[in-house]
C-alpha atoms as a PDB file:
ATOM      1  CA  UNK A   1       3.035   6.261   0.211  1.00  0.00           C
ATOM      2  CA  UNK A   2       5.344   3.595  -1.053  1.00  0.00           C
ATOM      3  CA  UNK A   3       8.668   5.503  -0.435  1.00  0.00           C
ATOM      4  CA  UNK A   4       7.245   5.984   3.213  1.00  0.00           C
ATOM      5  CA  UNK A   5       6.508   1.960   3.963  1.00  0.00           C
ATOM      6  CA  UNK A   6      10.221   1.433   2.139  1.00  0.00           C
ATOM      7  CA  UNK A   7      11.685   3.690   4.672  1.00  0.00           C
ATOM      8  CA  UNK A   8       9.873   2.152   7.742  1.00  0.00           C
ATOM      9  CA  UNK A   9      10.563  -1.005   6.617  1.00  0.00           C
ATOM     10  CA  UNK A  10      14.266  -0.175   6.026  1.00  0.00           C
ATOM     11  CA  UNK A  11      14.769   1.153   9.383  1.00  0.00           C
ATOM     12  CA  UNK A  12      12.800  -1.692  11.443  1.00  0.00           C
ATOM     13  CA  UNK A  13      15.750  -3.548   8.971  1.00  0.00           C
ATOM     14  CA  UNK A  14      12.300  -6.107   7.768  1.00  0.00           C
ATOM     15  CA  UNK A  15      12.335  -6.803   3.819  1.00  0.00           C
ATOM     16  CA  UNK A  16       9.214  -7.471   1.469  1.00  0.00           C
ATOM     17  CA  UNK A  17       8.796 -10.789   0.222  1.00  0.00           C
ATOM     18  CA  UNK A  18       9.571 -11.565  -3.092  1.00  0.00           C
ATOM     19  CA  UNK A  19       6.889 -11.680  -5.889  1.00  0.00           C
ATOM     20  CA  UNK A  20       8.065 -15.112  -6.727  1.00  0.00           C
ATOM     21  CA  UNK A  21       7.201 -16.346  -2.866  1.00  0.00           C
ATOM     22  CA  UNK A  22       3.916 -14.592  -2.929  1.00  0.00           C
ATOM     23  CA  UNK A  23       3.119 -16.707  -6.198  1.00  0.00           C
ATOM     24  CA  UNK A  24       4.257 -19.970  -4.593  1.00  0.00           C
ATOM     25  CA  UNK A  25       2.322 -19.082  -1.443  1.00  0.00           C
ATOM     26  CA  UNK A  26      -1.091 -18.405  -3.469  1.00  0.00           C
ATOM     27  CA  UNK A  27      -0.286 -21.585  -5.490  1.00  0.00           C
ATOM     28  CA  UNK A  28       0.062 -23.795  -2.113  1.00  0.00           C
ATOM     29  CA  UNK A  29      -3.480 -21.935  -0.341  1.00  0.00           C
ATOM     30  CA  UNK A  30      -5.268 -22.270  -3.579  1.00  0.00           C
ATOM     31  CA  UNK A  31      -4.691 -26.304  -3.255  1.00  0.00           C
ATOM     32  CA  UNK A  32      -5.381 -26.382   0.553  1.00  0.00           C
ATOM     33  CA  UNK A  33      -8.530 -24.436  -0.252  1.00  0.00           C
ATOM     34  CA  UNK A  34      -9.485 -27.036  -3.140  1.00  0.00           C
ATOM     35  CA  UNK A  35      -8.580 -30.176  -1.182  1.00  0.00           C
ATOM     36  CA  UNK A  36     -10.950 -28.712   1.557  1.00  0.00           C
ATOM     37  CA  UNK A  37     -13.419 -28.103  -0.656  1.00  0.00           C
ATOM     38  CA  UNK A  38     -13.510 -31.519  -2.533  1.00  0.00           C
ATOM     39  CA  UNK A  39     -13.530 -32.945   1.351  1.00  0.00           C
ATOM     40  CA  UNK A  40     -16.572 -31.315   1.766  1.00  0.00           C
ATOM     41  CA  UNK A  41     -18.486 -31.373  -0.970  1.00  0.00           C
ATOM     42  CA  UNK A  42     -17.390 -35.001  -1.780  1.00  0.00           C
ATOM     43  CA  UNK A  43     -20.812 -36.616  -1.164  1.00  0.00           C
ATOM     44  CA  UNK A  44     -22.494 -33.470  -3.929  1.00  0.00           C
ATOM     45  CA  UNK A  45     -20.380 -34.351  -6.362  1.00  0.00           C
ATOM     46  CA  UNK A  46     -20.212 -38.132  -6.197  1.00  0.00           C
ATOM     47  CA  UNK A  47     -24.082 -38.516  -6.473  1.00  0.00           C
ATOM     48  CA  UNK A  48     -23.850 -36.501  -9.788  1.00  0.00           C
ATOM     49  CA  UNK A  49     -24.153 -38.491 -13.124  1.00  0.00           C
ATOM     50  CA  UNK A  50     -23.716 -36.953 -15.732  1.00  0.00           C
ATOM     51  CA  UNK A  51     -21.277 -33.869 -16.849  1.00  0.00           C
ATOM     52  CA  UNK A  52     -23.676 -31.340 -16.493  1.00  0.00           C
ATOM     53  CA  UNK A  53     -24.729 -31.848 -13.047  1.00  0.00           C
ATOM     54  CA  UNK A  54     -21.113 -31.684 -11.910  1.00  0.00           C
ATOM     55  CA  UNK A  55     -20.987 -28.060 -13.690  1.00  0.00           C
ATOM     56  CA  UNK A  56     -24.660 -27.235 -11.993  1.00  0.00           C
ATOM     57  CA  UNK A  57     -23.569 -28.284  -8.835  1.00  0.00           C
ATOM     58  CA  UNK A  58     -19.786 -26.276  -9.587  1.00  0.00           C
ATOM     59  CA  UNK A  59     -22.459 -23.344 -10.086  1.00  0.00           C
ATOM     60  CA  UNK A  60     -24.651 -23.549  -6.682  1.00  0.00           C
ATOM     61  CA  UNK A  61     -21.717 -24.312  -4.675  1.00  0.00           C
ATOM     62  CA  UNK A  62     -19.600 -21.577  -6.118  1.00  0.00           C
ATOM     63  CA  UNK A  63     -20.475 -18.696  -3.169  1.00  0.00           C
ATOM     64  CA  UNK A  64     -19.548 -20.839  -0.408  1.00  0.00           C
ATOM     65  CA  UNK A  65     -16.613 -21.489  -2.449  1.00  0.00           C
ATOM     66  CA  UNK A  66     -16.129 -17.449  -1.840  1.00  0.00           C
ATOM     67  CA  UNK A  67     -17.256 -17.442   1.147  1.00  0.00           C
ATOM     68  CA  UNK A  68     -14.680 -20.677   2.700  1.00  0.00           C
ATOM     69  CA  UNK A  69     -12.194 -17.848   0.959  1.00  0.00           C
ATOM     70  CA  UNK A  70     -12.558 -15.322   3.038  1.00  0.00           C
ATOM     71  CA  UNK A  71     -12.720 -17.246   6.112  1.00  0.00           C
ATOM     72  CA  UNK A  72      -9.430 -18.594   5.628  1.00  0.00           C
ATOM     73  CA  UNK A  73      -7.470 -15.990   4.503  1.00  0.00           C
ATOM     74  CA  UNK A  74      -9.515 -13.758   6.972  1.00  0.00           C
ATOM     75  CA  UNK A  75      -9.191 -15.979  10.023  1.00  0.00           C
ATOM     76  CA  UNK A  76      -5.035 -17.160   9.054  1.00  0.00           C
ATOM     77  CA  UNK A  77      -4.083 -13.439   8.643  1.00  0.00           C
ATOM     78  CA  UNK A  78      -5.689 -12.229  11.785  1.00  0.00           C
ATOM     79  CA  UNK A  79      -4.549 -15.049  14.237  1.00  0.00           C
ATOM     80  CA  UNK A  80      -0.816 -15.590  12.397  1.00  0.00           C
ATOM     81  CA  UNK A  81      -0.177 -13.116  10.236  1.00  0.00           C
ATOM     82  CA  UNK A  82      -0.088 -15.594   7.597  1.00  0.00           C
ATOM     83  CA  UNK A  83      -1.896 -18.582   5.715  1.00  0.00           C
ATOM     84  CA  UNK A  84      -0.721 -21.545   5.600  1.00  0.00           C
ATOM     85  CA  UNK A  85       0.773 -21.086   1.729  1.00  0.00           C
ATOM     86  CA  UNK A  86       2.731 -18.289   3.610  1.00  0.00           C
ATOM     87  CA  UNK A  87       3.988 -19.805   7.080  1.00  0.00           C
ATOM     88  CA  UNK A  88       5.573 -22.489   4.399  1.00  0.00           C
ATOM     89  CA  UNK A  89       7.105 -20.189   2.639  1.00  0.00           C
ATOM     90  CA  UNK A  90       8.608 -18.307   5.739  1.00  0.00           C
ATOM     91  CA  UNK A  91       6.721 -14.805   4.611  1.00  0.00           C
ATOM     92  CA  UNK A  92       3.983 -13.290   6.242  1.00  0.00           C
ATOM     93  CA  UNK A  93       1.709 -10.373   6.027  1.00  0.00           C
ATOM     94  CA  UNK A  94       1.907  -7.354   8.764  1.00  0.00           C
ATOM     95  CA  UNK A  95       0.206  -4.114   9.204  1.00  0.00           C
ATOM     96  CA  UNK A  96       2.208  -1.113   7.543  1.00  0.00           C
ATOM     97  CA  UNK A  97       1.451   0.931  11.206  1.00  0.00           C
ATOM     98  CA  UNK A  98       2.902  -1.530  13.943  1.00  0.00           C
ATOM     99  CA  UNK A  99       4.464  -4.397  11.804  1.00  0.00           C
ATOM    100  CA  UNK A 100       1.988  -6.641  13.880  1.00  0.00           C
ATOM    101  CA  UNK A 101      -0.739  -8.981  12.438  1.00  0.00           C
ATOM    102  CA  UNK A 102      -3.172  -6.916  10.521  1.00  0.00           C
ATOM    103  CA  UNK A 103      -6.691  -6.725  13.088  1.00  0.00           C
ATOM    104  CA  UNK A 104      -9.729  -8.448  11.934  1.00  0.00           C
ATOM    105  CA  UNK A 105     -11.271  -6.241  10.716  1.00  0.00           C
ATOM    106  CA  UNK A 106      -8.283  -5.328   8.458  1.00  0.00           C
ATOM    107  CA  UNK A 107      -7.646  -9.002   7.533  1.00  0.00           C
ATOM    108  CA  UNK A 108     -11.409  -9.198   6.194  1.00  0.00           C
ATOM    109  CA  UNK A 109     -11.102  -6.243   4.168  1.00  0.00           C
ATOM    110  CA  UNK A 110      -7.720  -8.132   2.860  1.00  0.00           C
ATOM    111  CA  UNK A 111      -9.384 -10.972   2.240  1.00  0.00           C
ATOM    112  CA  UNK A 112     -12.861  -9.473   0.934  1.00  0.00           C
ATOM    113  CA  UNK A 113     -10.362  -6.863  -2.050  1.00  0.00           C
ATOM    114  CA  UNK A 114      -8.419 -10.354  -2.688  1.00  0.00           C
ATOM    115  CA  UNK A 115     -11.507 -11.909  -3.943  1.00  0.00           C
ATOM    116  CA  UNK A 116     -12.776  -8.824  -6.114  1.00  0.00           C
ATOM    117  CA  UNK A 117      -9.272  -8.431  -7.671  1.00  0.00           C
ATOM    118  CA  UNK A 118      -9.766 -12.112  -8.625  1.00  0.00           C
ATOM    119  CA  UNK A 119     -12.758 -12.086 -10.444  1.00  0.00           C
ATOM    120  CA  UNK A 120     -10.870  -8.916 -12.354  1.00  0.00           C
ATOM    121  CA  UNK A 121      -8.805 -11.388 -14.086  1.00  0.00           C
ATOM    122  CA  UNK A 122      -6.202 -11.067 -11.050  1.00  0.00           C
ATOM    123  CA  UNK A 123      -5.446  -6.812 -11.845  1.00  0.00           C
ATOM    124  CA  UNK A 124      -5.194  -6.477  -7.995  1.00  0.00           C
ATOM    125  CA  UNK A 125      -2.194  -8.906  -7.971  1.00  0.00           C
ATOM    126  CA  UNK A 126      -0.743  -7.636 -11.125  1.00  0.00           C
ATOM    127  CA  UNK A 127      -0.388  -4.390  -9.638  1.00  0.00           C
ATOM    128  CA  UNK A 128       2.625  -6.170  -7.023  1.00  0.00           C
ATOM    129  CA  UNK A 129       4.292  -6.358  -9.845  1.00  0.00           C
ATOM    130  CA  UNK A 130       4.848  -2.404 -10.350  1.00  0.00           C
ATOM    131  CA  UNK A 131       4.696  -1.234  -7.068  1.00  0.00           C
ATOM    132  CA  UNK A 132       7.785  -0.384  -5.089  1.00  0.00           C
ATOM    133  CA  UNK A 133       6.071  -1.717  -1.929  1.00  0.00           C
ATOM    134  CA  UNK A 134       5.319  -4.801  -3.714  1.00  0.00           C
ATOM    135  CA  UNK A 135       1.719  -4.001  -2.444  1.00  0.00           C
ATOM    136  CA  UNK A 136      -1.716  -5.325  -4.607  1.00  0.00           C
ATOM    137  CA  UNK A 137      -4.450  -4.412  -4.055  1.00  0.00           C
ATOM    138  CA  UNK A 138      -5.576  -6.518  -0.995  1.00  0.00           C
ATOM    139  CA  UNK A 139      -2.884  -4.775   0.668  1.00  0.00           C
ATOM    140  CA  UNK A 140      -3.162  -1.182  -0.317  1.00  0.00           C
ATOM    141  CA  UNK A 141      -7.101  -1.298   1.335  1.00  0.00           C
ATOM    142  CA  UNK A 142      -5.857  -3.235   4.208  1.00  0.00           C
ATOM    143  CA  UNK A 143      -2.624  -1.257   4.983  1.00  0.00           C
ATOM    144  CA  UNK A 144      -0.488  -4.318   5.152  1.00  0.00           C
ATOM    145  CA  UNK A 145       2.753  -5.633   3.368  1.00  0.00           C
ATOM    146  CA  UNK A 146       4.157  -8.635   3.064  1.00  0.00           C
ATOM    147  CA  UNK A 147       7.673  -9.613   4.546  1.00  0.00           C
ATOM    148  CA  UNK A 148       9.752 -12.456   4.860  1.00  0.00           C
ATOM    149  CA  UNK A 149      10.179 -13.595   8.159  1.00  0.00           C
END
């Protein structure tokens, strides 16, 4: 499958973003997503007192966490092809059919496989590494690649 996406993506003459700008891009939505979610939960966390009811509240809070996850990535992918870690780092993620931004549903599943492969100690983006479409995970059940723009 990965010889066939190289091909495509050799003759629509589109190249895969580099590993290193898919790190920097994860690095720069992980922070938005943590500054939003500080902004939020602000209020929580500044009535807590003591150590331990920071880490309880860190514990109730942590599926909305998830949840304000998947929304971004789900909602950024859909309506630009990219997040905002990505549109700064001129790459962007496009279906491996039409080279258009992935559909919604196929931006959720993206965004849904993303998660799982992170609580699995990140094997889903590991496997980037190793593939010749640069593809993890997220992107082999979404049919999607990543390209610079």
């Amino acid at each position: 499958m990965s010889e066939e996406i190289l091909k495509k993506l050799q003759r629509e003459r589109v190249t895969l973003a580099t590993i290193n700008r898919r790190g920097w891009a994860f690095f720069l939505d992980e922070l938005i997503i943590s500054i939003l979610f500080s902004i939020i939960y602000t209020d929580s966390f500044a009535k807590a007192t003591s150590l331990e009811q920071v880490i309880e509240l860190t514990n109730i809070l942590f599926l909305q966490v998830v949840i304000l996850k998947v929304i971004y990535h789900t909602f950024f992918v859909w309506m630009y092809g990219a997040t905002v870690g990505k549109i700064l780092l001129k790459i962007k993620v496009v279906s491996i059919e039409d080279f258009d931004n992935p559909n919604l549903l196929n931006s959720f599943i993206r965004a849904t496989v993303r998660i799982v492969s992170e609580f699995i100690f990140y094997l889903g983006f590991l496997w980037a590494f190793f593939d010749k479409a640069k593809q993890a995970w997220h992107d082999k059940a979404a049919k999607t690649v990543v390209v610079n723009v």
